[in-house]
C-alpha atoms as a PDB file:
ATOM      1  CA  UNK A   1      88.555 122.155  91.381  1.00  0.00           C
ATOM      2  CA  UNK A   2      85.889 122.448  88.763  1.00  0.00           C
ATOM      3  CA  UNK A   3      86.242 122.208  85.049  1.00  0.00           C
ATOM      4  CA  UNK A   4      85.149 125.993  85.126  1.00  0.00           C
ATOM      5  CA  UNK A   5      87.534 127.666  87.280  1.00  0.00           C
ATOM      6  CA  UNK A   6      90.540 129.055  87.122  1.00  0.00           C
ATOM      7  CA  UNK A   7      93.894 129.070  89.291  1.00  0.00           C
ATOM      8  CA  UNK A   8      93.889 132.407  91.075  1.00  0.00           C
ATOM      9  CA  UNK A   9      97.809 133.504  90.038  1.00  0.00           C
ATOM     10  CA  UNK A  10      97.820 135.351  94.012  1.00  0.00           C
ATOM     11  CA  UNK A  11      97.548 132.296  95.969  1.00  0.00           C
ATOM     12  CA  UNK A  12     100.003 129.892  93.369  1.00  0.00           C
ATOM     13  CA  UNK A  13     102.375 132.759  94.125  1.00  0.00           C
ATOM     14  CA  UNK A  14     101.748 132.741  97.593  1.00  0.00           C
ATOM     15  CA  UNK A  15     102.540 129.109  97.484  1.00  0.00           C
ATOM     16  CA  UNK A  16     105.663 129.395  95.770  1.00  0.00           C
ATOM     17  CA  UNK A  17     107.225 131.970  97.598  1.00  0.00           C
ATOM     18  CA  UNK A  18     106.406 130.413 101.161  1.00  0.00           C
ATOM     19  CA  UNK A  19     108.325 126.947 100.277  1.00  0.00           C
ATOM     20  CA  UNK A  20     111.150 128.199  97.948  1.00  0.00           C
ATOM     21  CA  UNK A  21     113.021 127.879 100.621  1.00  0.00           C
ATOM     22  CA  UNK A  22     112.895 124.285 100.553  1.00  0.00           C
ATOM     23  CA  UNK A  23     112.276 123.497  97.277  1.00  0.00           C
ATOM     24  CA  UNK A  24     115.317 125.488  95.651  1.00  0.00           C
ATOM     25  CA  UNK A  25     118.156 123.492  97.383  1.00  0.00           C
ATOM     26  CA  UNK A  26     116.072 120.330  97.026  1.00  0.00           C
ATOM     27  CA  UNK A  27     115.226 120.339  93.054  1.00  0.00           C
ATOM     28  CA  UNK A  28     118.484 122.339  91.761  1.00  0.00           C
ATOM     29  CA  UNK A  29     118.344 122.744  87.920  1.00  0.00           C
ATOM     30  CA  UNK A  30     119.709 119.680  85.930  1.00  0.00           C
ATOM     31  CA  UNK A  31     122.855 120.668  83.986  1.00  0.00           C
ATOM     32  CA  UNK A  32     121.233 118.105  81.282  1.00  0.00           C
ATOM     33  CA  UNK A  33     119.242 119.340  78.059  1.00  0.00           C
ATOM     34  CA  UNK A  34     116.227 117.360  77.107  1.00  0.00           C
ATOM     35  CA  UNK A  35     116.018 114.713  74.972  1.00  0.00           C
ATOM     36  CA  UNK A  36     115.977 117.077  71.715  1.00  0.00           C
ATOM     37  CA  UNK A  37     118.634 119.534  72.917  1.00  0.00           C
ATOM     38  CA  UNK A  38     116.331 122.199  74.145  1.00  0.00           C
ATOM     39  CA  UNK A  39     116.713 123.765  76.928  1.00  0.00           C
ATOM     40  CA  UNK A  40     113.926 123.539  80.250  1.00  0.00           C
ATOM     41  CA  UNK A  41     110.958 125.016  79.869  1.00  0.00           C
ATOM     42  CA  UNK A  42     111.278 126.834  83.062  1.00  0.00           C
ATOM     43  CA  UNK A  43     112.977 126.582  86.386  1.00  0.00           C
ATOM     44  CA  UNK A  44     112.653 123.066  87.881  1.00  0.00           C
ATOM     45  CA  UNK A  45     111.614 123.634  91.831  1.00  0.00           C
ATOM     46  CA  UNK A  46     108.698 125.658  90.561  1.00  0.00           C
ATOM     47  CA  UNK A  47     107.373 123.583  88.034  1.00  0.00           C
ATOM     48  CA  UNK A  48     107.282 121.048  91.097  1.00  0.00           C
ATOM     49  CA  UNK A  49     105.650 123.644  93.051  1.00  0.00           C
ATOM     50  CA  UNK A  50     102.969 124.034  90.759  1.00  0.00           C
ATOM     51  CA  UNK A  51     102.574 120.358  90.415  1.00  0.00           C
ATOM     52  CA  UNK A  52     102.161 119.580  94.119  1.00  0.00           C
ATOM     53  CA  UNK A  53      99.519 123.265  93.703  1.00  0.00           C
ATOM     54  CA  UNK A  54      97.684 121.191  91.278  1.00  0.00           C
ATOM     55  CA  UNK A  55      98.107 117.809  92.790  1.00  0.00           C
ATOM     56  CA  UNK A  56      96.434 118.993  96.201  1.00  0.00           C
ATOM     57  CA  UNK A  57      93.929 121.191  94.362  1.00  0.00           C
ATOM     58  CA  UNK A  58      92.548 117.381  92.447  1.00  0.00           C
ATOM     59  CA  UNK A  59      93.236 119.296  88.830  1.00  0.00           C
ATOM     60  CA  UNK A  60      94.024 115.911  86.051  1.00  0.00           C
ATOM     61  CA  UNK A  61      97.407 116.682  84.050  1.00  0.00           C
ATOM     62  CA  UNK A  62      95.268 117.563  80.661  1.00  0.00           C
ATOM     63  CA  UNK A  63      93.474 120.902  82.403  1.00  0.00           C
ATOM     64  CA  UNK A  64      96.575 122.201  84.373  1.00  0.00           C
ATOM     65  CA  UNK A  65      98.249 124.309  81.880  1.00  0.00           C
ATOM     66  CA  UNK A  66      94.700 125.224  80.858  1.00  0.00           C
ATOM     67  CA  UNK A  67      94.006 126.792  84.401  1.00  0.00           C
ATOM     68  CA  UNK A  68      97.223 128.604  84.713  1.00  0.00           C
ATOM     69  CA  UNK A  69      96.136 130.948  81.866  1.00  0.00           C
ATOM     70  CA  UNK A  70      96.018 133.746  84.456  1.00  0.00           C
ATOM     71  CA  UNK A  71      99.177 133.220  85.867  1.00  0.00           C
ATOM     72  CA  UNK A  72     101.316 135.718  83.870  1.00  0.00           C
ATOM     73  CA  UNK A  73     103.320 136.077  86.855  1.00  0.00           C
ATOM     74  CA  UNK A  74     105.379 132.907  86.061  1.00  0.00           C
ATOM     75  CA  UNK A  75     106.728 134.182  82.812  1.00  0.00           C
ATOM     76  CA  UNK A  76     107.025 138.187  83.981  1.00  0.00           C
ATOM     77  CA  UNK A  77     108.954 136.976  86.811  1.00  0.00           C
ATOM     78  CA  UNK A  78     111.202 134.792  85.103  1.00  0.00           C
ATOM     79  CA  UNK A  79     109.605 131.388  86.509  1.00  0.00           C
ATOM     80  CA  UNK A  80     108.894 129.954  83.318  1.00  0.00           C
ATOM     81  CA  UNK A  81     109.927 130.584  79.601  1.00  0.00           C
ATOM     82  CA  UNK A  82     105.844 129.672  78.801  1.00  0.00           C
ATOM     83  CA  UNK A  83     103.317 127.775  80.249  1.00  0.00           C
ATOM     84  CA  UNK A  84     104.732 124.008  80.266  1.00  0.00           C
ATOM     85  CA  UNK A  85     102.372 121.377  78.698  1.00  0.00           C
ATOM     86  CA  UNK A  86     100.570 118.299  80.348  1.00  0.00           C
ATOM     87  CA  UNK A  87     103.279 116.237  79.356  1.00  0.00           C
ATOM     88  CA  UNK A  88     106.244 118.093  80.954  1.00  0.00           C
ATOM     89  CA  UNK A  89     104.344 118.426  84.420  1.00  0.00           C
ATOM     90  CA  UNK A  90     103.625 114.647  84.131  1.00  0.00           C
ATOM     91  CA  UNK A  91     107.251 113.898  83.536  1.00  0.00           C
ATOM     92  CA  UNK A  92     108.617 116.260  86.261  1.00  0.00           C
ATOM     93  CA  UNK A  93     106.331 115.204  88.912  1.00  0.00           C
ATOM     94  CA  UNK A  94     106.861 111.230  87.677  1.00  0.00           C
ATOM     95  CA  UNK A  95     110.962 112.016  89.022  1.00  0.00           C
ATOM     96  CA  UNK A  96     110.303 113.348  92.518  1.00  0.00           C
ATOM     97  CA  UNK A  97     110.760 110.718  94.735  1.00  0.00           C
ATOM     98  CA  UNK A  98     107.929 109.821  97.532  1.00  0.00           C
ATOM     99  CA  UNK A  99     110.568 110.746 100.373  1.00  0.00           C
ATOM    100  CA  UNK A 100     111.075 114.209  99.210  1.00  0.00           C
ATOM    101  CA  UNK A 101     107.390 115.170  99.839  1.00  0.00           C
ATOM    102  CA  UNK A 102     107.431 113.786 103.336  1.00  0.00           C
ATOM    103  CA  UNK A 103     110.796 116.092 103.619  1.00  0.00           C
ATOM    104  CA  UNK A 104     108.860 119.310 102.367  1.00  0.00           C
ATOM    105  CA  UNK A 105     105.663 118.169 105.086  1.00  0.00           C
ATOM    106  CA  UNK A 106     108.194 118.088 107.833  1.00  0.00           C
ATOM    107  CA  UNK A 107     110.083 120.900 106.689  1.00  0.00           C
ATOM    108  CA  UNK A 108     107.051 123.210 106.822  1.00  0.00           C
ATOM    109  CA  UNK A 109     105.899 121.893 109.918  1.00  0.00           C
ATOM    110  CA  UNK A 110     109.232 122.799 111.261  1.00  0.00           C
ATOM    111  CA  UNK A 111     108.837 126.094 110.574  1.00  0.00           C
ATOM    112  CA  UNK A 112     104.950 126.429 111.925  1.00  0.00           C
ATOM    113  CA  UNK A 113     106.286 125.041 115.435  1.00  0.00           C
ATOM    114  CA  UNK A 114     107.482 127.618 118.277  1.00  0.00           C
ATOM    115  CA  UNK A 115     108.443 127.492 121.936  1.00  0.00           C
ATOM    116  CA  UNK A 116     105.085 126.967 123.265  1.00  0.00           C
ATOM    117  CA  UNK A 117     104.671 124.155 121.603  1.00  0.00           C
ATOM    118  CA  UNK A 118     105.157 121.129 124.491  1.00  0.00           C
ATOM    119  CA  UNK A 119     102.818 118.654 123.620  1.00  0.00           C
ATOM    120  CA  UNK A 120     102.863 116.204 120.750  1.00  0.00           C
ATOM    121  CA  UNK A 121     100.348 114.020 119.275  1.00  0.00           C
ATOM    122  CA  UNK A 122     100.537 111.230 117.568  1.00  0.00           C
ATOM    123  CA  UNK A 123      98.086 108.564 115.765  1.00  0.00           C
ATOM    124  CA  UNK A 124      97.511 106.933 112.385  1.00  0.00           C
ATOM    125  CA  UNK A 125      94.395 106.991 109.895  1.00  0.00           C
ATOM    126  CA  UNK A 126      93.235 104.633 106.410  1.00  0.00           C
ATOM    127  CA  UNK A 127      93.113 105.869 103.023  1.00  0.00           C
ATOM    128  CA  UNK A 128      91.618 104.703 100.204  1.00  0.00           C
ATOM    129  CA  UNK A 129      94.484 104.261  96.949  1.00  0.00           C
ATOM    130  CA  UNK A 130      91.410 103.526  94.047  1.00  0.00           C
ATOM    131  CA  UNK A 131      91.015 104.761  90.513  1.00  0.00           C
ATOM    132  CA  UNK A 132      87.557 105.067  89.580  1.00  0.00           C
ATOM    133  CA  UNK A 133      84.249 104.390  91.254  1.00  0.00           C
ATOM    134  CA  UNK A 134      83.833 101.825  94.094  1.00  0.00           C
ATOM    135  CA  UNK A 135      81.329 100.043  92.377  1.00  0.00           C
ATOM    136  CA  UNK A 136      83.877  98.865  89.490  1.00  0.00           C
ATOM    137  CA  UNK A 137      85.910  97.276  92.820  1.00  0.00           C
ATOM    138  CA  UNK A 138      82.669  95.335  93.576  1.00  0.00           C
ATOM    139  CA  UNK A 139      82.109  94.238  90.369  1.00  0.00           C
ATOM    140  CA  UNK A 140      85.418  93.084  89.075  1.00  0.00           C
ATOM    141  CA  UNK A 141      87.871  92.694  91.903  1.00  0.00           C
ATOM    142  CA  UNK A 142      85.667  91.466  95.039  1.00  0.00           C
ATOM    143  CA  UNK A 143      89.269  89.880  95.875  1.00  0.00           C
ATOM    144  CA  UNK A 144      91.411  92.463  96.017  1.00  0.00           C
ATOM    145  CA  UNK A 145      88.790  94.208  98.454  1.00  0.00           C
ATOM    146  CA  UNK A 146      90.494  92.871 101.556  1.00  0.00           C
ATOM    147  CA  UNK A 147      92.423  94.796 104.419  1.00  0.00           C
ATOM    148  CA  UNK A 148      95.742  93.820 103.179  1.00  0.00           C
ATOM    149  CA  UNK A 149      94.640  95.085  99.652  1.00  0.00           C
ATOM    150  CA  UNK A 150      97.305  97.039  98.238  1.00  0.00           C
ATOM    151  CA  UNK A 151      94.415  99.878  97.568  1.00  0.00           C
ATOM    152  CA  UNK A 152      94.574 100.618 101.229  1.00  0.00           C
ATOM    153  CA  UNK A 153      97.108 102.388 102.835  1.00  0.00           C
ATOM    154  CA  UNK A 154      98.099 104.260 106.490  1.00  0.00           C
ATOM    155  CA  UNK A 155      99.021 107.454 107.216  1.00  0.00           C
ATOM    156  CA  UNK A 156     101.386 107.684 110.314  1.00  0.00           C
ATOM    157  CA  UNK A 157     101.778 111.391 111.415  1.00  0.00           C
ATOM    158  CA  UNK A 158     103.332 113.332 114.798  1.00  0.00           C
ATOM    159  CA  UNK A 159     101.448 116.794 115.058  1.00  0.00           C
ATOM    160  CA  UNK A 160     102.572 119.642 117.743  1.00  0.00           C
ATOM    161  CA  UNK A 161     100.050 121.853 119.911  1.00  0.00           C
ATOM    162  CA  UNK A 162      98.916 123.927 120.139  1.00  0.00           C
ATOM    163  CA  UNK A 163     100.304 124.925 116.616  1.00  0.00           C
ATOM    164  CA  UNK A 164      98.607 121.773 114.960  1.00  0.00           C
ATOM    165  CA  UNK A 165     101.408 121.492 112.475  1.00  0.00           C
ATOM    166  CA  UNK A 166     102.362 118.534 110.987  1.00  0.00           C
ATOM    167  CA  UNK A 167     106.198 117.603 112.153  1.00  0.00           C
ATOM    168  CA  UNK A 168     106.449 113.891 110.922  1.00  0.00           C
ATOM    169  CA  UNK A 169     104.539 111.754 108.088  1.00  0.00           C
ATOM    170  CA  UNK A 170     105.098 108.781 107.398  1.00  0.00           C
ATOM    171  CA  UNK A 171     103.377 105.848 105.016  1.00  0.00           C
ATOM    172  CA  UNK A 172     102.782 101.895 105.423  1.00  0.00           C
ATOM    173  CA  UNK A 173     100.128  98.912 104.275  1.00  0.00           C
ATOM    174  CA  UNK A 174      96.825  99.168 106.035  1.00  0.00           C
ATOM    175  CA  UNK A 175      97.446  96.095 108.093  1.00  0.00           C
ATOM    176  CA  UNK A 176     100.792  97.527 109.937  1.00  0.00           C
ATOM    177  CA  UNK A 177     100.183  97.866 113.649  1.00  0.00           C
ATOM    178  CA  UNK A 178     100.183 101.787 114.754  1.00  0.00           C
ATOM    179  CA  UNK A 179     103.012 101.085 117.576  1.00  0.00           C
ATOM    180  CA  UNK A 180     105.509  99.691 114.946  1.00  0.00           C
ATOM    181  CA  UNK A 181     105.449 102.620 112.900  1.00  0.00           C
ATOM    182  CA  UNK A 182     106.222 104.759 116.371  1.00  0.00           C
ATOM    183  CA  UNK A 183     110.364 104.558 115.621  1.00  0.00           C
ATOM    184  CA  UNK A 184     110.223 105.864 112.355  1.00  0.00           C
ATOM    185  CA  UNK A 185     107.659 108.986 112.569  1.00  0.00           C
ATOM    186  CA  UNK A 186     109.718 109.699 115.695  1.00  0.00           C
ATOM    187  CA  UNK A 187     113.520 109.518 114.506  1.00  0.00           C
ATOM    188  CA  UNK A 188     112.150 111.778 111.267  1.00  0.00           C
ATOM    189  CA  UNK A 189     111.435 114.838 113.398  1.00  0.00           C
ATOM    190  CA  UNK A 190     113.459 117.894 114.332  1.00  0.00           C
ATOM    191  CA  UNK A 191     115.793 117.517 117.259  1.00  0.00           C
ATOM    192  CA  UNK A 192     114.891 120.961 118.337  1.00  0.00           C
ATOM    193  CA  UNK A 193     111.157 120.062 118.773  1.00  0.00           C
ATOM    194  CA  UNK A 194     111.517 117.245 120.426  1.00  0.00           C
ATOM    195  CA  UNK A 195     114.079 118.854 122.811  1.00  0.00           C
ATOM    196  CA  UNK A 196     111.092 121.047 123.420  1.00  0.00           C
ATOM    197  CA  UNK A 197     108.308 118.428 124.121  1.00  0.00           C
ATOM    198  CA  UNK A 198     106.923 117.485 127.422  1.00  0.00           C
ATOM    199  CA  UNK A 199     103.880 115.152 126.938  1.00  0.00           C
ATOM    200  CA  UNK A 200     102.964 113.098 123.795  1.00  0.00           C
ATOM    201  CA  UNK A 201      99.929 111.726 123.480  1.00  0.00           C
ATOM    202  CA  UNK A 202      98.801 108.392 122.167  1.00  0.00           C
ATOM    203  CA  UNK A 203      95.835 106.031 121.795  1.00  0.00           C
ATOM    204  CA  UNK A 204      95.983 102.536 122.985  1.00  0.00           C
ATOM    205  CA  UNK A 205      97.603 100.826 120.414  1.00  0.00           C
ATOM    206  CA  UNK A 206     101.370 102.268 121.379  1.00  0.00           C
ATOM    207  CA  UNK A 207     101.003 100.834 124.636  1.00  0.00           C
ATOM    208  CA  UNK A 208     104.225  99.447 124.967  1.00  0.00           C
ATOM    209  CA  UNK A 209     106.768  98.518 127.407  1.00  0.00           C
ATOM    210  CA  UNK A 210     109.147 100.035 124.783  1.00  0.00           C
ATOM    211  CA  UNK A 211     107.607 103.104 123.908  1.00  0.00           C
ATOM    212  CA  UNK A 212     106.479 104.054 127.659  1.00  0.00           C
ATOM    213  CA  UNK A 213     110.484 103.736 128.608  1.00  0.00           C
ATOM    214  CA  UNK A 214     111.747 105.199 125.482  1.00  0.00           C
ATOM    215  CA  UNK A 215     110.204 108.597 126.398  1.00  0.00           C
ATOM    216  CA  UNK A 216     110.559 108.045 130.204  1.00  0.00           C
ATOM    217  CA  UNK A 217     114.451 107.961 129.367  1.00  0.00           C
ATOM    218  CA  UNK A 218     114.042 111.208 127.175  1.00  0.00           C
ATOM    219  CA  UNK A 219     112.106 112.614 129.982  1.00  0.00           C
ATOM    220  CA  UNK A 220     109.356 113.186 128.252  1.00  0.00           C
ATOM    221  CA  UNK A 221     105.798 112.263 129.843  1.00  0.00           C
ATOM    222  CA  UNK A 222     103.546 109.415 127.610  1.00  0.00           C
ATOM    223  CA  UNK A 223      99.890 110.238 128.091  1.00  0.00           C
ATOM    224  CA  UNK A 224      98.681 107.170 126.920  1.00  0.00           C
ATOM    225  CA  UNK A 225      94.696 105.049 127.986  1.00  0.00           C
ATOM    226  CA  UNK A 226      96.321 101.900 129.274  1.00  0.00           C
ATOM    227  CA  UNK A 227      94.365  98.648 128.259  1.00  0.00           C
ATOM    228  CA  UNK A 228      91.641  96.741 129.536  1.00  0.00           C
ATOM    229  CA  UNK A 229      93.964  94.095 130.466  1.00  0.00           C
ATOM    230  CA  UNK A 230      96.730  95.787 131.612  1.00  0.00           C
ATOM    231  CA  UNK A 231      97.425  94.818 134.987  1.00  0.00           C
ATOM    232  CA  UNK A 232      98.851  96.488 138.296  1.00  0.00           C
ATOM    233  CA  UNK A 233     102.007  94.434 139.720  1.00  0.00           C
ATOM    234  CA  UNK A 234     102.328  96.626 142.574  1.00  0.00           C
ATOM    235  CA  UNK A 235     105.859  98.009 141.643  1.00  0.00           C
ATOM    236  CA  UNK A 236     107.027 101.318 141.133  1.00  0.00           C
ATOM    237  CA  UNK A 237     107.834 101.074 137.013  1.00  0.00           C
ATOM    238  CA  UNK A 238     106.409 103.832 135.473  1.00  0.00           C
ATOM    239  CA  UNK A 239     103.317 101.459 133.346  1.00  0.00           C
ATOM    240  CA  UNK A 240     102.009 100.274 136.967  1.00  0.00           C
ATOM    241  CA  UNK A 241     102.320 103.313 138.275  1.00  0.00           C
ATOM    242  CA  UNK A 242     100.108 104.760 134.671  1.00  0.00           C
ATOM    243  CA  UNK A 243      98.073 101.837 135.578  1.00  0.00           C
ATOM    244  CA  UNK A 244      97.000 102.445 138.545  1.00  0.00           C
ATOM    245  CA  UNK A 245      96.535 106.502 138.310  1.00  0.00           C
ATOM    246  CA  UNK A 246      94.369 105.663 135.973  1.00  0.00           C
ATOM    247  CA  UNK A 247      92.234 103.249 137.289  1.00  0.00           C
ATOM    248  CA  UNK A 248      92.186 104.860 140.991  1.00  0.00           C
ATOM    249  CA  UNK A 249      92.195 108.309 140.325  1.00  0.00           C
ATOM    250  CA  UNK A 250      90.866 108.768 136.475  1.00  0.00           C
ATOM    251  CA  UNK A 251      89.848 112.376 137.073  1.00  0.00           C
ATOM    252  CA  UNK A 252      92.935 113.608 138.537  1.00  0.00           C
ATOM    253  CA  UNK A 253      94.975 112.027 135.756  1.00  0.00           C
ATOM    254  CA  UNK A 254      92.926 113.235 132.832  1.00  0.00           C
ATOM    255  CA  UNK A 255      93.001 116.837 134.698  1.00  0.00           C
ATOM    256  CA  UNK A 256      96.958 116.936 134.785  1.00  0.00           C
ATOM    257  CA  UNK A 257      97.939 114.956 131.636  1.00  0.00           C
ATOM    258  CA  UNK A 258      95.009 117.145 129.248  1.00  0.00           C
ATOM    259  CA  UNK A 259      94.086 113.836 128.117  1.00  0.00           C
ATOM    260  CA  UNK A 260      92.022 115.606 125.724  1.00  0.00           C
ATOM    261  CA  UNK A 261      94.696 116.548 123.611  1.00  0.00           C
ATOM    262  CA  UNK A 262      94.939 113.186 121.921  1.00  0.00           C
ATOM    263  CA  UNK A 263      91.887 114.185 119.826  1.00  0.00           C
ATOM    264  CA  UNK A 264      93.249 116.821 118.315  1.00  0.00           C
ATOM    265  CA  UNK A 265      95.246 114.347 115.239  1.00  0.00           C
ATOM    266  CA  UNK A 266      92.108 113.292 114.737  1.00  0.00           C
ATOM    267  CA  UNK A 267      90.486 116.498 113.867  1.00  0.00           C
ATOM    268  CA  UNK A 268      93.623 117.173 111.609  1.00  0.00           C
ATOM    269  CA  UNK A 269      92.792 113.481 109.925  1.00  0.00           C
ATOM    270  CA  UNK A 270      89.309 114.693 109.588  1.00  0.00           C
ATOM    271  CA  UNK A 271      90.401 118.083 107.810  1.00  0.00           C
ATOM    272  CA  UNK A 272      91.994 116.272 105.378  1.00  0.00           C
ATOM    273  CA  UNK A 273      89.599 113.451 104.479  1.00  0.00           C
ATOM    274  CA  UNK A 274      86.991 116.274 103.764  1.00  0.00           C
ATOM    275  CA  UNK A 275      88.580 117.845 101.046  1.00  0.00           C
ATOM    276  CA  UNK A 276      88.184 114.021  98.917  1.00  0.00           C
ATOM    277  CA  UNK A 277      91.254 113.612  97.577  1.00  0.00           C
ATOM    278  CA  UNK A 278      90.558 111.954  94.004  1.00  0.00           C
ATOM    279  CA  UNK A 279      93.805 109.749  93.173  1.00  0.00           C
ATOM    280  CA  UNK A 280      93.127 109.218  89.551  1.00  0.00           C
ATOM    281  CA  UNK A 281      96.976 108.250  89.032  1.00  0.00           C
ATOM    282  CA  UNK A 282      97.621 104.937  87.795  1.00  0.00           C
ATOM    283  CA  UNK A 283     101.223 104.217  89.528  1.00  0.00           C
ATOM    284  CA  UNK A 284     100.896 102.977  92.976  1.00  0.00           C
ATOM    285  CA  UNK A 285     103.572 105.600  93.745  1.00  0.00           C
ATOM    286  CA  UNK A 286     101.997 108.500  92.127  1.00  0.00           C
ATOM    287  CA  UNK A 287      99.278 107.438  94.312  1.00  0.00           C
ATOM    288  CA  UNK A 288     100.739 107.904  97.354  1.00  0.00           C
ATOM    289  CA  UNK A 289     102.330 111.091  96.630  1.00  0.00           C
ATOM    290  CA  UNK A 290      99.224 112.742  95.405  1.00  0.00           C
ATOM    291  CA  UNK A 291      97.857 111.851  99.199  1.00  0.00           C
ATOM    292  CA  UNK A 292     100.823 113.246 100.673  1.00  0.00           C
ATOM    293  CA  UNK A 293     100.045 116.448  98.860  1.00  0.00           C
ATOM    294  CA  UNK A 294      96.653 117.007 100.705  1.00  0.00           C
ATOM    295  CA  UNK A 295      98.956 117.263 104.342  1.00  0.00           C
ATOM    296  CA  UNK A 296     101.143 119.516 102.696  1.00  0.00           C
ATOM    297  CA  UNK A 297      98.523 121.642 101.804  1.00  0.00           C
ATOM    298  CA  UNK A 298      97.208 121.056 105.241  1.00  0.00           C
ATOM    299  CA  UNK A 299     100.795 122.652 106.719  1.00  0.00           C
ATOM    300  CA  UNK A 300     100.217 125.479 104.087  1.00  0.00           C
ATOM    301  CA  UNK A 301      97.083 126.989 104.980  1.00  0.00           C
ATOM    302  CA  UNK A 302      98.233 127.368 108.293  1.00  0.00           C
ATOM    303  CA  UNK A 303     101.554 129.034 106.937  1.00  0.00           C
ATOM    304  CA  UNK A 304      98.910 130.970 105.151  1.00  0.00           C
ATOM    305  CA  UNK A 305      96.706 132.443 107.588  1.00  0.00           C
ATOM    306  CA  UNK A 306      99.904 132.726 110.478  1.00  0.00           C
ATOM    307  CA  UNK A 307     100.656 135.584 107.416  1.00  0.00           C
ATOM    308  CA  UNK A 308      96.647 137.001 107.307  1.00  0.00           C
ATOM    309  CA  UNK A 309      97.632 137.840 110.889  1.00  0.00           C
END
């Protein structure tokens, strides 16, 4: 957002209203006073709302209570007592752990997902965790620019179709293999979706013995590219028999597995990267959670415009 604009007090509604649902039993109010022995400024949850509003919108700390000058709404309503300051939203936003936002993106993707919903996709993407300009990274840390850097990082997420919601995020170092990660983005979804799910779809780097059975025994189908040197053993196991579907009849299998699918979690990475998140907080943490705010938002609009219609 630019210096020049202002929050529009409709949409930060909009945004608290849609995920108070979550965010009220998740951030209850402390029975604690602060450290002078005033009471809170204004109701926790929503102070968090407006925090993620502002961390997915790129507004710095210093301009937020600035931009909210429109939002009478949060004191008529009985939101806030006033408009917190910089320092409050910092210290708020510094408590809420990292899990809790993956929570609230799986939580809202929960809700976006439906009956039709039988496919599942499922793929990682690198971010960038850097303060300032590249060229500083150049300059003065040409050894930190490596891909185990610690100012890389990977984004593991499970989307459903053809809702595109986001049902399962999760976060590692850039150098973790995609088919490692598999377990935990899949044990932190929903039972009912993936009680649901008939295909998921994968790239080449989950195939795996493992993961192939694991949904064979769930009896769900894996729609996964086997690799160039996979080979065909002649047996009936369900990876020769992928194998050699593939390589014998590769336009029958594409036409009844909708191989075409798998693309769609990369559109959903792409989405995101074009908004250029700016991370300009200094705690690798912070970091992180500021990211995780941009697939929240992600999950929102769609929340958004399922309401437009």
């Amino acid at each position: 957002m630019k210096p020049t604009q202002i929050i529009d007090p409709l949409i930060l509604k909009n945004f608290i209203i849609l995920h108070q649902d979550f965010l009220r039993p998740k951030f209850p109010e402390s029975k604690k006073t602060t450290k002078k022995g005033r009471p809170p400024v204004g109701l926790r949850w929503v102070i968090i709302a407006i925090c993620a509003f502002g961390r997915a919108d790129n507004i710095v700390w210093r301009q937020l209570p600035s931009k909210l000058r429109l939002c009478n709404f949060l004191i008529e309503d009985g939101y806030c007592k006033k408009i917190p300051s910089k320092s409050t939203f910092h210290n708020y936003w510094d408590q809420v752990p990292q899990s809790s936002i993956k929570s609230w993106i799986r939580m809202s993707g929960h809700s976006l997902t439906s009956n039709g919903d039988e496919d599942l996709a499922l793929d990682s993407s690198g971010f960038e965790l850097i303060i300032g300009s590249f060229w500083r990274l150049v300059k003065w840390g040409k050894k930190t620019i490596l891909k185990s850097s610690s100012i890389f990082c990977k984004i593991h997420i499970a989307i459903t179709l053809p809702s595109r919601a986001i049902v399962s995020i999760d976060t590692s170092k850039s150098e973790a293999h995609d088919s490692v990660l598999f377990g935990s983005v899949w044990k932190n979804m929903y039972k009912r979706i993936i009680q649901g799910l008939k295909r998921v779809h994968l790239d080449k780097a989950y195939w795996s013995g493992n993961i192939i059975n694991f949904l064979d025994q769930e009896n769900i189908t894996p729609v996964i590219p086997c690799k160039s040197n996979s080979k065909d053993h002649g047996t009936s196991s369900l990876m020769d028999t992928m194998v050699r579907m593939q390589r014998k009849m590769p336009g029958l299998y594409k036409l009844n597995n909708k191989t075409y699918l798998r693309a769609e979690v990369e559109h959903v990475f792409g989405e995101i990267k074009l908004q250029k998140t700016i991370l300009r907080d200094y705690k690798q943490n912070n970091k992180l959670k500021t990211l995780l705010c941009s697939f929240l938002w992600y999950n929102h609009k769609i929340m958004s415009r399922r309401l437009i219609h």
